[in-house]
N, C-alpha and C. Protein backbone atom coordinates (compact mmCIF):
# COMPACT_ATOMS: atom_id res chain seq x y z
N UNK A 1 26.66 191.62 159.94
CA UNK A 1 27.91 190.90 160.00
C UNK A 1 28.94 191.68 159.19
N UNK A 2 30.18 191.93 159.83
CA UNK A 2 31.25 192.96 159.08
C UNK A 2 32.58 191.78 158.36
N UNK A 3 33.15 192.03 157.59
CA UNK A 3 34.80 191.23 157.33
C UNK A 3 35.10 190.64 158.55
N UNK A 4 35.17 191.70 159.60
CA UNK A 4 35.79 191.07 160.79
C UNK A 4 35.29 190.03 161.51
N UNK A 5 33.94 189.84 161.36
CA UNK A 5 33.15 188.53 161.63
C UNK A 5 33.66 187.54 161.18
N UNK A 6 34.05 187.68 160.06
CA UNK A 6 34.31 186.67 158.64
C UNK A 6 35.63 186.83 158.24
N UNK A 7 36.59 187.11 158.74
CA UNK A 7 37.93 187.70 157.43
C UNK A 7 38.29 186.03 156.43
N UNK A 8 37.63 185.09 156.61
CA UNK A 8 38.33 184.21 155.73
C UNK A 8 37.29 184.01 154.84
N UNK A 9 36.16 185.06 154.56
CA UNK A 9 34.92 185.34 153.68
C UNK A 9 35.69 186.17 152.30
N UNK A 10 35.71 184.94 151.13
CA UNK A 10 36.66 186.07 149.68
C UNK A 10 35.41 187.16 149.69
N UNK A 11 36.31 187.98 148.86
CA UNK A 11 36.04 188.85 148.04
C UNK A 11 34.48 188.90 147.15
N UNK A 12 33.29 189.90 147.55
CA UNK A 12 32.70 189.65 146.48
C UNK A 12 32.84 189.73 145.31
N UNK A 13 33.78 190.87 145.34
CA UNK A 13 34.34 191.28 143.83
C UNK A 13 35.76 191.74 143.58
N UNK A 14 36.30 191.24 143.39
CA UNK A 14 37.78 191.58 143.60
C UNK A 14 38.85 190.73 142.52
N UNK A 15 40.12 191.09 142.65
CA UNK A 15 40.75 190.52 141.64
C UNK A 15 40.95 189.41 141.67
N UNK A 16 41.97 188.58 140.44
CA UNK A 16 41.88 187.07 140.35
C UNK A 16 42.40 186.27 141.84
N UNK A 17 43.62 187.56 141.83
CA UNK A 17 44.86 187.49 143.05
C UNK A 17 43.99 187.39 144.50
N UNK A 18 43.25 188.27 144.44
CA UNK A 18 41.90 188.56 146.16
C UNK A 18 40.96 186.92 146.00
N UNK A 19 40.59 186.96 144.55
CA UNK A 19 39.62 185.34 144.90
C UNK A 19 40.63 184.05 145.33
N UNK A 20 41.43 184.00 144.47
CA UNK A 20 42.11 183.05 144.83
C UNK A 20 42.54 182.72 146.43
N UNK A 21 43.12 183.96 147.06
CA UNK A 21 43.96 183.89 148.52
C UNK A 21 42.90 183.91 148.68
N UNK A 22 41.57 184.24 148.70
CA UNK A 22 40.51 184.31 149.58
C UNK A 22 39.71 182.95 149.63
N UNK A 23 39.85 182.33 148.24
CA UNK A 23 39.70 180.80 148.60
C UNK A 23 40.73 180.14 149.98
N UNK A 24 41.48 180.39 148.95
CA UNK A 24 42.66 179.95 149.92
C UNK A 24 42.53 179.61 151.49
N UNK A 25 41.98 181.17 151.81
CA UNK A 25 41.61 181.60 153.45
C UNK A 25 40.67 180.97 153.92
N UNK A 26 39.48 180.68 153.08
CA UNK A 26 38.23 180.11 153.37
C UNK A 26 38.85 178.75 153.51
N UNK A 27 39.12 178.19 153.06
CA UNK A 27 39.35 177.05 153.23
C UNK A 27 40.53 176.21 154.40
N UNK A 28 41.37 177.00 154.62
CA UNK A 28 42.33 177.09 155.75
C UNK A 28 41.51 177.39 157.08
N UNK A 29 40.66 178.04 157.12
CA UNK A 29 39.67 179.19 158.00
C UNK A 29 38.84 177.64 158.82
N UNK A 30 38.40 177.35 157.21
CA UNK A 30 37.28 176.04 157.44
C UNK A 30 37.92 175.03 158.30
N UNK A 31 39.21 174.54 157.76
CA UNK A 31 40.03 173.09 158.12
C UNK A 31 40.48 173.58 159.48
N UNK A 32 41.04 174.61 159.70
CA UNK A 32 41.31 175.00 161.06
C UNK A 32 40.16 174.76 162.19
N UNK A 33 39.10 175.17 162.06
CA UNK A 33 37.44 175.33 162.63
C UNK A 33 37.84 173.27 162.88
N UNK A 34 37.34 173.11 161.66
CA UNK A 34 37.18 171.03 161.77
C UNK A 34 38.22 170.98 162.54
N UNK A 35 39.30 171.45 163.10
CA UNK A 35 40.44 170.55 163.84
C UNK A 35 40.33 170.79 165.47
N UNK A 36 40.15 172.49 165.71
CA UNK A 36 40.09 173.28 166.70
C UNK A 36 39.55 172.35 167.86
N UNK A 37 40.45 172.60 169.50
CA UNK A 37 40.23 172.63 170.44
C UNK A 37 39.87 170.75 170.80
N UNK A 38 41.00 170.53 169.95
CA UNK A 38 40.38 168.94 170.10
C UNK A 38 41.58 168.30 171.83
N UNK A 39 41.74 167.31 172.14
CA UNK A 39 42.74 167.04 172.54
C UNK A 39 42.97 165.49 172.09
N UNK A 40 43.87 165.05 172.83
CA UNK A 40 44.80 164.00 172.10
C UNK A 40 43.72 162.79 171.21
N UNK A 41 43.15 162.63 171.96
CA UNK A 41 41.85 161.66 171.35
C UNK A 41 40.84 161.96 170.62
N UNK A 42 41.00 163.10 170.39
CA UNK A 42 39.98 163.63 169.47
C UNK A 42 40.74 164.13 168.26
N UNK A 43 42.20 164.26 168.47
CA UNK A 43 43.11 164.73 167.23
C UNK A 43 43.43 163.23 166.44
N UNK A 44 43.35 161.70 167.17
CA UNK A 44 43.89 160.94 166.70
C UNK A 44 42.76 159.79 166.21
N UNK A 45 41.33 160.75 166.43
CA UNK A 45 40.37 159.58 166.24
C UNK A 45 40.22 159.09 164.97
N UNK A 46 40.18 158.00 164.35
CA UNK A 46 39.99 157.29 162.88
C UNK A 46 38.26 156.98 162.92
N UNK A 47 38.32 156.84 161.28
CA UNK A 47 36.50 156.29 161.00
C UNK A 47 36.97 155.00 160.30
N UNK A 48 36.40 153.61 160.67
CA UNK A 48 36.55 152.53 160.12
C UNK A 48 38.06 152.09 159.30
N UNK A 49 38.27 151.62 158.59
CA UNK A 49 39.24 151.58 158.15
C UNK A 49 40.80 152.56 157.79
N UNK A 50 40.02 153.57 157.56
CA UNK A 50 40.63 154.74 157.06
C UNK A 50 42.03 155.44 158.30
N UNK A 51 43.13 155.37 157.91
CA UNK A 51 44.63 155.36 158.85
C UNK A 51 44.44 157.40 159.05
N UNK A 52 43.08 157.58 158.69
CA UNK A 52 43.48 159.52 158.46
C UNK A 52 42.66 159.66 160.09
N UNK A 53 44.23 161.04 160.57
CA UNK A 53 43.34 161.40 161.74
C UNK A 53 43.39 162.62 161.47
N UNK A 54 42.51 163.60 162.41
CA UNK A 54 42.49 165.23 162.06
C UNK A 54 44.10 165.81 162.66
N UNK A 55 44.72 164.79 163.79
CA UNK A 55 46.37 165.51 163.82
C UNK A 55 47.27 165.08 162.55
N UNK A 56 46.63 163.97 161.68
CA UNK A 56 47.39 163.83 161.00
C UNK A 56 47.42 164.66 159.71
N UNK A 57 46.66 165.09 159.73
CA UNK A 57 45.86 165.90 158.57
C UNK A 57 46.88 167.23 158.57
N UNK A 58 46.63 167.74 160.30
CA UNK A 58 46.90 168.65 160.35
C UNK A 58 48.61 169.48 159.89
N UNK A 59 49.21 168.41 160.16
CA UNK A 59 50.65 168.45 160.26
C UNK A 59 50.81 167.97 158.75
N UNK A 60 50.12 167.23 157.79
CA UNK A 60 50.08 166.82 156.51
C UNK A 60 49.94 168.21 155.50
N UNK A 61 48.59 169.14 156.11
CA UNK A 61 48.44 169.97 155.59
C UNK A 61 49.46 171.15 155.92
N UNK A 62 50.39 171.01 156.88
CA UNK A 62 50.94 171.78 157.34
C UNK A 62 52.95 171.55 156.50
N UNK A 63 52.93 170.62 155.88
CA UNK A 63 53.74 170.02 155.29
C UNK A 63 53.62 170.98 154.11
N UNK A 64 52.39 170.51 153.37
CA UNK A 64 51.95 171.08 152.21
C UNK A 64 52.35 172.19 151.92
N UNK A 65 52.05 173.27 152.91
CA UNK A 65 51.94 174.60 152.39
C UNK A 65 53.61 175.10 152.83
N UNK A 66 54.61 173.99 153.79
CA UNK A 66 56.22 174.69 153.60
C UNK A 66 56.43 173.98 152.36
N UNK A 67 55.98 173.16 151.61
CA UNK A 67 56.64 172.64 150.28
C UNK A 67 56.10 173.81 149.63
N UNK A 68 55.08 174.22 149.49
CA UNK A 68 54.23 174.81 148.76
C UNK A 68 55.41 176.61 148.50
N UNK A 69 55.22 176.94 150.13
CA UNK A 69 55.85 178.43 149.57
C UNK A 69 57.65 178.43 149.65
N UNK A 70 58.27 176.90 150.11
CA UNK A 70 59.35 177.08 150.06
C UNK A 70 59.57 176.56 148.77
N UNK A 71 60.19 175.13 148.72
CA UNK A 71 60.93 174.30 148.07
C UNK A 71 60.05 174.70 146.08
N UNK A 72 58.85 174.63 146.56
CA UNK A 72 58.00 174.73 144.76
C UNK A 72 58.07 176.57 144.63
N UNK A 73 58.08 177.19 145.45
CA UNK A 73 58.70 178.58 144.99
C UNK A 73 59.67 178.69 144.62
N UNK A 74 60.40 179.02 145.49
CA UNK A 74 61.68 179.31 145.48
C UNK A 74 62.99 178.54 145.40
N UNK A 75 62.88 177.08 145.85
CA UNK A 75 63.70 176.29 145.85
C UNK A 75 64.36 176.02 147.08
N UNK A 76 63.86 177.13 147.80
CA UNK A 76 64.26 177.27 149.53
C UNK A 76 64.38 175.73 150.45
N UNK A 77 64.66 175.26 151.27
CA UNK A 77 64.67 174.43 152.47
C UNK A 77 63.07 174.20 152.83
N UNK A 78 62.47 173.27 153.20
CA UNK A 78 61.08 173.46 153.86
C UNK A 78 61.77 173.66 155.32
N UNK A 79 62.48 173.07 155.80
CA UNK A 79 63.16 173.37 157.38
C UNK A 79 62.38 172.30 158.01
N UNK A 80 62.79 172.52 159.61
CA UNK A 80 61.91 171.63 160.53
C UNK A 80 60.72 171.73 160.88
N UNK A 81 59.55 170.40 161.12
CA UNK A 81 60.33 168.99 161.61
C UNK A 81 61.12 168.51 159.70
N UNK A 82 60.46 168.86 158.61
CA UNK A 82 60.37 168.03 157.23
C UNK A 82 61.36 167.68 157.21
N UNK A 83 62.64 168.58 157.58
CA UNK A 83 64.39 168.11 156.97
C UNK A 83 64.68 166.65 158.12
N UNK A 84 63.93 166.83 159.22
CA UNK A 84 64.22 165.22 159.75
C UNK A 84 63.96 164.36 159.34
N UNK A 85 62.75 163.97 158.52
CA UNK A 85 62.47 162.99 158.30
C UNK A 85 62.71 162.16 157.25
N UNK A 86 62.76 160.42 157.38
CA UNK A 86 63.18 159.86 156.47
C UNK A 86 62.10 159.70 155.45
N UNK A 87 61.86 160.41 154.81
CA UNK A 87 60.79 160.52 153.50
C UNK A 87 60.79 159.18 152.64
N UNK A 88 62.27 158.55 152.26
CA UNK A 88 62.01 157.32 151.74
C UNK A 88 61.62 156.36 152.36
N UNK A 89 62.11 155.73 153.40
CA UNK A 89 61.82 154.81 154.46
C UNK A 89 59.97 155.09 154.99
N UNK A 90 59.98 156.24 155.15
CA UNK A 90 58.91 156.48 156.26
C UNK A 90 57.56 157.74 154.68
N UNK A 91 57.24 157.52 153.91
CA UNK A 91 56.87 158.57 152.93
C UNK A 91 54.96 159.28 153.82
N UNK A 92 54.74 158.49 154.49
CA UNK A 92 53.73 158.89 154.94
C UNK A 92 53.80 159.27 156.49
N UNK A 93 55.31 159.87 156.97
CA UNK A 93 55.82 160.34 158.11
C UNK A 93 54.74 161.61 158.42
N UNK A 94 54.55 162.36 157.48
CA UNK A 94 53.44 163.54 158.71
C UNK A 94 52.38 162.69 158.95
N UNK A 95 51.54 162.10 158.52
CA UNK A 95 50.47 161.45 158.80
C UNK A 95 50.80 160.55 160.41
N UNK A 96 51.54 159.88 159.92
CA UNK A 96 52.06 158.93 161.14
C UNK A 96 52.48 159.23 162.22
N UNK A 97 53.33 160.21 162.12
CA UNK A 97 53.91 160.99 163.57
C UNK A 97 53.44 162.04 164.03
N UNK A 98 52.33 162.62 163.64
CA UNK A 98 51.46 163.06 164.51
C UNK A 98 50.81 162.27 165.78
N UNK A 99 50.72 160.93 165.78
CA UNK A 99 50.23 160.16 166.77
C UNK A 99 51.08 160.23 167.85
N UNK A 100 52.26 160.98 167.48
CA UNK A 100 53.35 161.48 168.53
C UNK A 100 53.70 162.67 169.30
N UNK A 101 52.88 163.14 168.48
CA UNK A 101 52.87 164.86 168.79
C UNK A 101 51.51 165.41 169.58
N UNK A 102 52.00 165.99 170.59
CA UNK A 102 50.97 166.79 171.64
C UNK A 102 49.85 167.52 170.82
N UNK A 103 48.32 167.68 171.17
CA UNK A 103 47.65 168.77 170.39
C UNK A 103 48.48 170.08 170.63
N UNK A 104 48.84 170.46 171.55
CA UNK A 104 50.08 171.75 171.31
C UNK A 104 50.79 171.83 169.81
N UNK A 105 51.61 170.66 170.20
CA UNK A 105 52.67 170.65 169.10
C UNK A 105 51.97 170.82 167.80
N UNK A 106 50.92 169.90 167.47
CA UNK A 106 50.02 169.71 166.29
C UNK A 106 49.79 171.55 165.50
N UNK A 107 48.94 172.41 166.62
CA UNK A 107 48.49 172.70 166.61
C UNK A 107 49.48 174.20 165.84
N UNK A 108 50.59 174.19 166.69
CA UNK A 108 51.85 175.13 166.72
C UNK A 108 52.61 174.93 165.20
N UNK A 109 52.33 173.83 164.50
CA UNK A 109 53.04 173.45 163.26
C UNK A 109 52.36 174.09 162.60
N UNK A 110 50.93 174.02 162.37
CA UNK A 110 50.24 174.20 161.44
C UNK A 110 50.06 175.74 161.91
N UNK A 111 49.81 176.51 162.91
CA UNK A 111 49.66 177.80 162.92
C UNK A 111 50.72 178.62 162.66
N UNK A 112 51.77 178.18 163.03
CA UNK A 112 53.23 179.11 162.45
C UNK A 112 53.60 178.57 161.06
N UNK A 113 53.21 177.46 160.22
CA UNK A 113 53.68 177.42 159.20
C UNK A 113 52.51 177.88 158.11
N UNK A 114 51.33 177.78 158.70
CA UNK A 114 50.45 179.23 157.49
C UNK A 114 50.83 180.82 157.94
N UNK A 115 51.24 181.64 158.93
CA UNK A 115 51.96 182.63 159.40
C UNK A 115 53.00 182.53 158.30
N UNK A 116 53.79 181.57 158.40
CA UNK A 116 55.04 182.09 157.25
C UNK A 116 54.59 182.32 155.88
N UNK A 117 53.54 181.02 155.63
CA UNK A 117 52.92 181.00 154.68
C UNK A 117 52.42 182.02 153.93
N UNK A 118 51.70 183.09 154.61
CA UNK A 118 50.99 183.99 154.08
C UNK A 118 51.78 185.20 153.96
N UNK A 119 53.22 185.55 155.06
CA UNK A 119 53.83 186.55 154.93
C UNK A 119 54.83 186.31 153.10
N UNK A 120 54.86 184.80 153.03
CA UNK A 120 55.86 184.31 151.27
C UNK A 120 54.92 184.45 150.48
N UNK A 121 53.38 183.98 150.29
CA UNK A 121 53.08 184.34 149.22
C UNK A 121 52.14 185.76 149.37
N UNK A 122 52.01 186.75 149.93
CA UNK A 122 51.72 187.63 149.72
C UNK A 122 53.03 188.81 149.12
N UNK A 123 54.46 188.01 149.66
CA UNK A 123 55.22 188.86 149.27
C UNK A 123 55.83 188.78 147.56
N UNK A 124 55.40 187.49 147.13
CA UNK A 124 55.13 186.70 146.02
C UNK A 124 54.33 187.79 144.99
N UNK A 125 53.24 187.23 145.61
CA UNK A 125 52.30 188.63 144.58
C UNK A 125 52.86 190.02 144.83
N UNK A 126 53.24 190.35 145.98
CA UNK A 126 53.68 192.13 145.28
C UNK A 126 54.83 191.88 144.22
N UNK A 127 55.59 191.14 144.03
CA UNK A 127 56.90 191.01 143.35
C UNK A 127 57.13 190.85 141.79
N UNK A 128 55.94 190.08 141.89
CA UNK A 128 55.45 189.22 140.53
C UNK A 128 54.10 188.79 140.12
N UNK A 129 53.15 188.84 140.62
CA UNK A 129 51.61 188.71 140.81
C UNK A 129 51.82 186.62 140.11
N UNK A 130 50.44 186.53 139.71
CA UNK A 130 50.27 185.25 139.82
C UNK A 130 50.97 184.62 138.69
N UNK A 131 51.19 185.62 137.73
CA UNK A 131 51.93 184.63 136.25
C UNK A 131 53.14 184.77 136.46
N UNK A 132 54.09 184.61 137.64
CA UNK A 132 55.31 184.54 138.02
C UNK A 132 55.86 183.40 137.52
N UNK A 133 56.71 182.74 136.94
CA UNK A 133 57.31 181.34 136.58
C UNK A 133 57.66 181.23 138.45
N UNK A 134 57.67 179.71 139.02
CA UNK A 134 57.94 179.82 140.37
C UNK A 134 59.45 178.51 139.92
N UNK A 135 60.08 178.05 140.89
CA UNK A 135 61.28 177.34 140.77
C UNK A 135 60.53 176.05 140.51
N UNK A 136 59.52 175.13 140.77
CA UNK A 136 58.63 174.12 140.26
C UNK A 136 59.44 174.19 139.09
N UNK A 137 59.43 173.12 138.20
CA UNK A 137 59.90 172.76 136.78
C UNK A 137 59.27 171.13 136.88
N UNK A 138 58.95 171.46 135.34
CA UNK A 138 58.55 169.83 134.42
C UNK A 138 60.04 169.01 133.73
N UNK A 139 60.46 168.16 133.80
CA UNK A 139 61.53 167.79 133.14
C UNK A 139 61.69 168.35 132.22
N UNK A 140 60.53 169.00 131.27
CA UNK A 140 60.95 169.44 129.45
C UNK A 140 61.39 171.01 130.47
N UNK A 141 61.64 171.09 131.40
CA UNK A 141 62.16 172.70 131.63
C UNK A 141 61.50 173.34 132.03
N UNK A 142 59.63 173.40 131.62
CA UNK A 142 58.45 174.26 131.52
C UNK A 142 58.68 174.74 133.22
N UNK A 143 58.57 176.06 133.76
CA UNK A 143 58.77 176.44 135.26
C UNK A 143 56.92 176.41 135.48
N UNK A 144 56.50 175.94 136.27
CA UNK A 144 54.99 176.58 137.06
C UNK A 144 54.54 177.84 137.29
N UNK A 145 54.00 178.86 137.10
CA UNK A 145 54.11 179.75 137.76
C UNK A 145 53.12 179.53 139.30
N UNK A 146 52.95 181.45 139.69
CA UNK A 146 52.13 181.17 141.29
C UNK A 146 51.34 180.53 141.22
N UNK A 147 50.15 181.03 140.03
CA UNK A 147 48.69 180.77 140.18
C UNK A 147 48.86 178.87 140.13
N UNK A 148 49.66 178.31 139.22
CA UNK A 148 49.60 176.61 139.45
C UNK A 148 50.06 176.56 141.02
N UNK A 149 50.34 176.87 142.28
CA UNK A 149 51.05 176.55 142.95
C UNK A 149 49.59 176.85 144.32
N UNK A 150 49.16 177.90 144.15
CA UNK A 150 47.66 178.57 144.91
C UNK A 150 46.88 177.47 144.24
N UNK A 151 46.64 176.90 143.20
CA UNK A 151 45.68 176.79 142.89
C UNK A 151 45.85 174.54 143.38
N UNK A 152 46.53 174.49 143.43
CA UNK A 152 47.24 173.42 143.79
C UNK A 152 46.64 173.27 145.26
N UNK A 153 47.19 174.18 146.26
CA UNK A 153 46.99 174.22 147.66
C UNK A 153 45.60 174.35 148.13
N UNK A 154 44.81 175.00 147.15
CA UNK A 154 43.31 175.25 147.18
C UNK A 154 42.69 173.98 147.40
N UNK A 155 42.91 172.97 145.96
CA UNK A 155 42.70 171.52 146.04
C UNK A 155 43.32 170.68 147.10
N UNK A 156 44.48 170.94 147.60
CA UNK A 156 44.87 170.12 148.69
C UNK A 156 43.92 170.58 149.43
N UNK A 157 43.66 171.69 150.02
CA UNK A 157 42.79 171.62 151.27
C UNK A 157 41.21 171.61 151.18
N UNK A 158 40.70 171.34 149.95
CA UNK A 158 39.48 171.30 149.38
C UNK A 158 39.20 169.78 150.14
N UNK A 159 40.09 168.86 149.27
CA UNK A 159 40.21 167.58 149.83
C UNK A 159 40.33 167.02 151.31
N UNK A 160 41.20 167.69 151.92
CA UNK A 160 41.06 167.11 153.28
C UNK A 160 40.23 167.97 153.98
N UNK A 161 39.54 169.02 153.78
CA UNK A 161 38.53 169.84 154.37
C UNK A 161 37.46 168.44 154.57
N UNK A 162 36.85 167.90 153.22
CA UNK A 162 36.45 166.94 153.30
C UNK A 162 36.34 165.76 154.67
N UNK A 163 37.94 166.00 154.32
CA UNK A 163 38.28 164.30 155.57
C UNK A 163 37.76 164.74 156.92
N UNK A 164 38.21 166.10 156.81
CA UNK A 164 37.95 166.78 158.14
C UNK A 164 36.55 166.54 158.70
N UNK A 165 35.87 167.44 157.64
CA UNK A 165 34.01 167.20 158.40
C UNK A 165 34.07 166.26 158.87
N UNK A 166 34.40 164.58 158.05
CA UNK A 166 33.65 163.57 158.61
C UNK A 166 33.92 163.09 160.16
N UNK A 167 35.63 163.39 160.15
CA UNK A 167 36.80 163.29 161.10
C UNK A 167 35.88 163.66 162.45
N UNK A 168 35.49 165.06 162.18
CA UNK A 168 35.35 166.12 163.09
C UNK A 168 33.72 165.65 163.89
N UNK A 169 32.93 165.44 163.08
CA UNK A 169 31.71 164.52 162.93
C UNK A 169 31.77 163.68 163.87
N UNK A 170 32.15 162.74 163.58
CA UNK A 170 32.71 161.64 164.25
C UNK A 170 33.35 161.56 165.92
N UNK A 171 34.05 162.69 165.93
CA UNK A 171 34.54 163.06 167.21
C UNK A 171 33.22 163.57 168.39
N UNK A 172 32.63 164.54 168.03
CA UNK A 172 31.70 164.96 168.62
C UNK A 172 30.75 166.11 167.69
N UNK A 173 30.51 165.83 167.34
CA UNK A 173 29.38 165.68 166.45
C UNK A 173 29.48 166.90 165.47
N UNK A 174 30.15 167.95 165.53
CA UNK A 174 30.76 169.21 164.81
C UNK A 174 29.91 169.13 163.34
N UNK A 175 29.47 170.01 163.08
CA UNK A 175 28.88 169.89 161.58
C UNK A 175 28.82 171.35 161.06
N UNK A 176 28.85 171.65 159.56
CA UNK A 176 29.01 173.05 159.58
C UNK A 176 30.09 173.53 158.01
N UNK A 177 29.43 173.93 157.26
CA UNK A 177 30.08 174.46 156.26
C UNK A 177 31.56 175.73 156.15
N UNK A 178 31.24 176.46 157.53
CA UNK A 178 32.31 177.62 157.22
C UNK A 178 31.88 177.78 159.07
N UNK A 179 33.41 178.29 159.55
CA UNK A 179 33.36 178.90 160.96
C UNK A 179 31.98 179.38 161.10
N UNK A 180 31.68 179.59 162.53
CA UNK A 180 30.46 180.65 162.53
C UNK A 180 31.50 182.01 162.54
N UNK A 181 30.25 183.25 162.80
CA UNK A 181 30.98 184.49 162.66
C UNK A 181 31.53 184.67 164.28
N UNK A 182 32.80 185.24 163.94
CA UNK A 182 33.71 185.92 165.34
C UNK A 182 34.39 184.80 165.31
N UNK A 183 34.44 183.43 165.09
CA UNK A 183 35.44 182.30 165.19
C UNK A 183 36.80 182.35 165.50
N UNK A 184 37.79 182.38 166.25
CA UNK A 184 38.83 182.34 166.47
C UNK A 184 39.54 181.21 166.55
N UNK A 185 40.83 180.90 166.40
CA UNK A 185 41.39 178.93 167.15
C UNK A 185 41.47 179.68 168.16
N UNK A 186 41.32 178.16 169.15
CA UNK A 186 41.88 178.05 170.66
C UNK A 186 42.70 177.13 170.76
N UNK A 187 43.24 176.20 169.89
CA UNK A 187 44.28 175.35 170.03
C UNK A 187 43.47 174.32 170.64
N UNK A 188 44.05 173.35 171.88
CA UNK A 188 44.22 171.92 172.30
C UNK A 188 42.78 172.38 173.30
N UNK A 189 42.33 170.98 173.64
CA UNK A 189 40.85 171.28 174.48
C UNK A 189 41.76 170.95 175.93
């Protein structure tokens, strides 16, 4: 088995900057795999009580990471859909309006907004590596730097990786710690 089998396989040995994005990857790699090739009923299926679907997830997690490398970096815009929505009125709008959105659409949010994702914070680390102060601030002033901001997104998707298995489980029967090797998305079933 080569990298290319695996590219979202970290680093055996490598720097803080390589483990981290390589968590990072693994775990994006993983949640992508739990979502893949579903279609509308399989993106919107719930387990018992619980309002979480894997489109909602998807577009949730896909939220995450334009707050993540825009607005908590840099201070930038997250852009669209986020600048539409009524965040006060509606605060759990990605979750919810995914039940609106095509597996296309779903699918297109979350793949072009880790694409941007990875072209900002890789350009992040050449600039400033991880002890960068980022635009994030604590009221006493204190700025975040990268590594709080990676290490943040790690745990977001640690967590709904989680939701995912069971999600994914549930749908048709998907089980499985990490892609197999050669894994690619295919988007909507």
């Amino acid at each position: 088995m080569t990298n290319s089998d695996t590219p979202w396989e970290p680093p055996i040995a490598g720097t803080e900057a390589e483990h981290l994005v390589g968590a990072l990857e693994r775990l994006r790699a993983t949640f992508r795999w739990k979502t893949d090739a579903l279609d509308s009923a399989g993106l919107r299926t719930r387990i018992g009580a619980s309002s979480l679907t894997l489109g909602g997830l998807l577009k949730h997690l896909a939220r995450a990471e334009a707050q993540m490398f825009n607005r908590k970096l840099s201070g930038a815009p997250t852009g669209p859909p986020w600048d539409t929505a009524d965040w006060d009125a509606h605060p759990e709008w990605d979750f919810t309006s995914a039940a609106d959105d095509t597996p296309a659409q779903l699918y297109a949010i979350w793949d072009d907004t880790i694409g941007r994702s990875r072209v900002i914070l890789a350009a992040a680390l050449a600039d400033g590596g991880l002890d960068q102060p980022v635009h994030l601030a604590w009221p006493d002033g204190r700025h975040a730097s990268l590594r709080r901001l990676v290490c943040d997104l790690i745990e977001e998707y640690g967590r709904h990786t989680g939701h995912a298995d069971l999600l994914r489980e549930a749908v048709d029967g998907r089980v499985g710690e990490d892609p197999p090797a050669g894994w690619h998305p295919v988007g909507a079933a």
